[in-house]
Protein backbone atom coordinates (compact mmCIF):
# COMPACT_ATOMS: atom_id res chain seq x y z
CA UNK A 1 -11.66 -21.41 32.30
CA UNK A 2 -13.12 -21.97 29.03
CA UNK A 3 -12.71 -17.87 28.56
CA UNK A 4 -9.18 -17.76 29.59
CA UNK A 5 -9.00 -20.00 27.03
CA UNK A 6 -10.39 -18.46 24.20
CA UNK A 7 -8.76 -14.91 25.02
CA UNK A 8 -5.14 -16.90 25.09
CA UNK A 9 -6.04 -17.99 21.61
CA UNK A 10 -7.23 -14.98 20.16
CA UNK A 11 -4.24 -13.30 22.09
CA UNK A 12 -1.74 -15.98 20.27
CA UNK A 13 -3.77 -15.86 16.53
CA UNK A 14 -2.87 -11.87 16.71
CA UNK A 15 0.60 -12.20 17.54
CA UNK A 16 0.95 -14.31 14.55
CA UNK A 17 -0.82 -12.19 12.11
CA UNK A 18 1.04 -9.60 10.28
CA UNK A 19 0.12 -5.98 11.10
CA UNK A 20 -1.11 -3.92 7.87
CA UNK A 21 -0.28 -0.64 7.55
CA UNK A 22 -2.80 2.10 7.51
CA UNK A 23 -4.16 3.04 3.80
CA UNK A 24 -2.80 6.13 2.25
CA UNK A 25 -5.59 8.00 1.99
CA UNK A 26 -5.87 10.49 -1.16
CA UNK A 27 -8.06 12.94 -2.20
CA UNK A 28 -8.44 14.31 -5.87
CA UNK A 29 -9.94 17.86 -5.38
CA UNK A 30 -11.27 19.78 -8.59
CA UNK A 31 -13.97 19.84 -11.39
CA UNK A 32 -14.79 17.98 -14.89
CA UNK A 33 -11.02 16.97 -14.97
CA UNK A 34 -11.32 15.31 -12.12
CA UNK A 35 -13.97 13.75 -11.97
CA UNK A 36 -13.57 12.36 -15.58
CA UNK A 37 -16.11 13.78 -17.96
CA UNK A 38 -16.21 12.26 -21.24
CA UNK A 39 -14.66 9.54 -20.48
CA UNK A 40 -15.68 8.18 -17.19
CA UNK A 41 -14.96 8.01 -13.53
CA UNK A 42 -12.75 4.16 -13.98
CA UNK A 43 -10.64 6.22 -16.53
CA UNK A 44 -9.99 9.71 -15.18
CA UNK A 45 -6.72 9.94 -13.12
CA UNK A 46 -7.78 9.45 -9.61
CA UNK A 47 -8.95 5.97 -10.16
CA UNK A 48 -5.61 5.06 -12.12
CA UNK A 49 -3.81 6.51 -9.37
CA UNK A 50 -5.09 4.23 -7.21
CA UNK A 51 -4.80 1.16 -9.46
CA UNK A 52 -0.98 2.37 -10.45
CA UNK A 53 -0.21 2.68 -6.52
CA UNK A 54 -1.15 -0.52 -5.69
CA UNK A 55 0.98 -1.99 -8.26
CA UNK A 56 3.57 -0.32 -6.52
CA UNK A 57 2.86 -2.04 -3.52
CA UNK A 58 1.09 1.06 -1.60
CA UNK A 59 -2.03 0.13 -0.26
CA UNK A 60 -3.44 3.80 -1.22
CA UNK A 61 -7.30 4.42 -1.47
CA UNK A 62 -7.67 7.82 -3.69
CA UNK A 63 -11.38 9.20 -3.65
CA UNK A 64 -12.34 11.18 -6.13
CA UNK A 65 -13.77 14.51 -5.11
CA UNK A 66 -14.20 16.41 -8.09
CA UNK A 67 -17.12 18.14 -9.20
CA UNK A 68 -18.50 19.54 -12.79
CA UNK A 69 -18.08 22.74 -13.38
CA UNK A 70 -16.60 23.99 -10.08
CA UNK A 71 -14.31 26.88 -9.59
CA UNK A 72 -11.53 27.24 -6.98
CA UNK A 73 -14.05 29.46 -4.66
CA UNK A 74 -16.01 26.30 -4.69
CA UNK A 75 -13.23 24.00 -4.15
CA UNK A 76 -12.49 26.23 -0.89
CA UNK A 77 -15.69 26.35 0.08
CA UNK A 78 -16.26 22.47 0.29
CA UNK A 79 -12.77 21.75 1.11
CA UNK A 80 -13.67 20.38 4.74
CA UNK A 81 -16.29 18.67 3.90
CA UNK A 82 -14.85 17.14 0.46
CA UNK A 83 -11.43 15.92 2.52
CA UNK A 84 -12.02 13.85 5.41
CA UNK A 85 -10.36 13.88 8.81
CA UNK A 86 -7.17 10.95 7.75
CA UNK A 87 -6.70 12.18 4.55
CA UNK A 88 -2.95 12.00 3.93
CA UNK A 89 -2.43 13.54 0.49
CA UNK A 90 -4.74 15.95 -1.43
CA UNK A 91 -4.18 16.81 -5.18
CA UNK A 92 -5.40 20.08 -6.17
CA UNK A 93 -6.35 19.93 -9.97
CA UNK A 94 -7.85 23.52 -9.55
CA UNK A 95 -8.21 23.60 -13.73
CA UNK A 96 -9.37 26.52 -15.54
CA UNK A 97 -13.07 27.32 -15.08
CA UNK A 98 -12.32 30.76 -12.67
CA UNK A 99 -11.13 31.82 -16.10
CA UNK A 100 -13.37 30.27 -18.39
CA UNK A 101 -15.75 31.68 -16.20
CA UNK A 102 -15.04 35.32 -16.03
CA UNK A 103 -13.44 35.15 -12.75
CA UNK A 104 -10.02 36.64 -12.30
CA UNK A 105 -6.24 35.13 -11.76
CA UNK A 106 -5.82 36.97 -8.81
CA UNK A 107 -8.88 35.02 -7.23
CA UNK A 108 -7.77 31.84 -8.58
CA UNK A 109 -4.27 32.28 -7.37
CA UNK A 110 -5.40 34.07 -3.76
CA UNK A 111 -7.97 30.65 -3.89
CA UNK A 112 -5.32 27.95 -4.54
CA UNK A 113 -3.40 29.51 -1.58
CA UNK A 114 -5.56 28.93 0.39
CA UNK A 115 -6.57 25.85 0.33
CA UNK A 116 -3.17 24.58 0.06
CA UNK A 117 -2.65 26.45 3.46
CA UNK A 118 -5.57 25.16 4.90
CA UNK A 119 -4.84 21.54 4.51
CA UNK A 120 -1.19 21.88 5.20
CA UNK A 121 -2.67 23.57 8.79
CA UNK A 122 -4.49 20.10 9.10
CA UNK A 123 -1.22 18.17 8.47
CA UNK A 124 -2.24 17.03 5.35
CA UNK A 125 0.20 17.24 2.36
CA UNK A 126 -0.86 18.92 -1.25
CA UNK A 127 0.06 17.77 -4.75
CA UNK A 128 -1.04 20.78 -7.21
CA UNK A 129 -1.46 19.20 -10.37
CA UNK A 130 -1.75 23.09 -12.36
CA UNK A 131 0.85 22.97 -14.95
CA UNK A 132 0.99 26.13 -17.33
CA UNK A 133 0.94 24.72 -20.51
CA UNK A 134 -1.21 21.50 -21.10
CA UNK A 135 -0.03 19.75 -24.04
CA UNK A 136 -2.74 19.81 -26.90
CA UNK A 137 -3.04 16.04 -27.48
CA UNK A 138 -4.10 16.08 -23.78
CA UNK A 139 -7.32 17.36 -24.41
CA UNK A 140 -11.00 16.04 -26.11
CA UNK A 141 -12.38 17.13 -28.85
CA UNK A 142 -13.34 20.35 -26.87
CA UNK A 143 -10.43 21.68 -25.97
CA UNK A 144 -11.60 21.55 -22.57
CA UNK A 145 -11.67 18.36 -20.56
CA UNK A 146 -8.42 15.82 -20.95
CA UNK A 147 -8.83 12.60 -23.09
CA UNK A 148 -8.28 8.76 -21.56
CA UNK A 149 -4.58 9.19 -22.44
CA UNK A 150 -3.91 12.47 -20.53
CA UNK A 151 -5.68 10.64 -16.92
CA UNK A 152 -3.16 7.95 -17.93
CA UNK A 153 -0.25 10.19 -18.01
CA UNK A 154 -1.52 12.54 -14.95
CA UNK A 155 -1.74 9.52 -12.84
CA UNK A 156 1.55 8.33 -13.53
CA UNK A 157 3.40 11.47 -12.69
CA UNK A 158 0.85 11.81 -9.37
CA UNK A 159 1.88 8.31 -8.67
CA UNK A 160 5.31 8.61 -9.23
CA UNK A 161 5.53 11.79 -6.46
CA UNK A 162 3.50 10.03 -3.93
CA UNK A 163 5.49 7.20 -4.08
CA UNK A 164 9.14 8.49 -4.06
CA UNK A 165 8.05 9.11 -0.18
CA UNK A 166 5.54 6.62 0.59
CA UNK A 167 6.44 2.97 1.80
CA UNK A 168 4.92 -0.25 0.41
CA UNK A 169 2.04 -0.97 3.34
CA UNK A 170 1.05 -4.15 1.72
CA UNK A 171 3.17 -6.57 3.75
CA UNK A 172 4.48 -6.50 7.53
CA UNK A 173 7.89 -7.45 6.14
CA UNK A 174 10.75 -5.37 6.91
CA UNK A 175 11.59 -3.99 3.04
CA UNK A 176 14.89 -4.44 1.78
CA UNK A 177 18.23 -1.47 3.00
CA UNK A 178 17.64 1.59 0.84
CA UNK A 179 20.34 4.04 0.72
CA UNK A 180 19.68 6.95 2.40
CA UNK A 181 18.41 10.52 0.52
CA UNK A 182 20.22 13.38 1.08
């Protein structure tokens, strides 16, 4: 009797607690960009992603998969293992190193392809973050790797795409009539 109990209790304490969405889960995929050299993985633009998302009321969790010095052969090669099974959204931030690095456009291109192929195959949808002119007051003293202000500005413009089709998934409430997109 006394487990009857319990299991109508637990049974009743569920019913009254609001579901949660599922996380959106995001993967940053490239090199030093990425993963924020010179000036750190809390200030390179996956981490602000996240933070900015979840002041827009999307419970998002954005890992940051990026790796020094990589090129997009690399990127393809470790894109399985790099994005998990329940990743929602990867951003491809493929940079410049196949140049840099004597490889070819036509490999970097053929590469990027690829991958954003691949993951679309495993229902997962691809942000490429590969503009073709970075503004100069992006960049360190280098020339090379983006400054604390350019993450800034990179995460707001990711975070602005993912959320124009993501939902808030921070409260079980119904949200408030939206008209509808064309």
């Amino acid at each position: 009797m006394n487990l009857l109990r319990a299991l109508m209790i637990a049974a009743a304490l569920v019913a009254l607690t609001p579901l949660q969405a599922a996380a959106l889960n995001v993967v940053a995929i490239g090199a030093s960009n990425t993963t924020g050299f010179g000036v750190g993985a809390q200030n390179a633009y996956p981490a602000q992603l996240q933070a900015l998302l979840r002041k827009m009321g999307i419970n998002a969790n954005v890992t940051n998969a990026g790796v020094n010095g990589d090129v997009t052969a690399g990127m393809l090669s470790r894109l399985d293992a790099a994005v998990p099974k329940g990743t929602d959204i990867v951003i491809l931030q493929p940079g410049a190193n196949d140049l840099r690095f004597f490889g070819t456009k036509a490999a970097r291109t053929a590469n990027i392809a690829a991958m954003v192929q691949h993951l679309r195959a495993r229902g997962i949808r691809v942000i490429v973050y590969d503009p073709d002119k970075i503004p100069d007051d992006f960049y360190q003293w280098d020339h090379i790797h983006f400054n604390a202000a350019a993450h800034a500005k990179i995460a707001a413009i990711l975070a602005a795409q993912i959320a124009a089709t993501a939902k808030p998934q921070t409260s079980a409430e119904p949200a408030a009539a939206q008209p509808k997109s064309q």
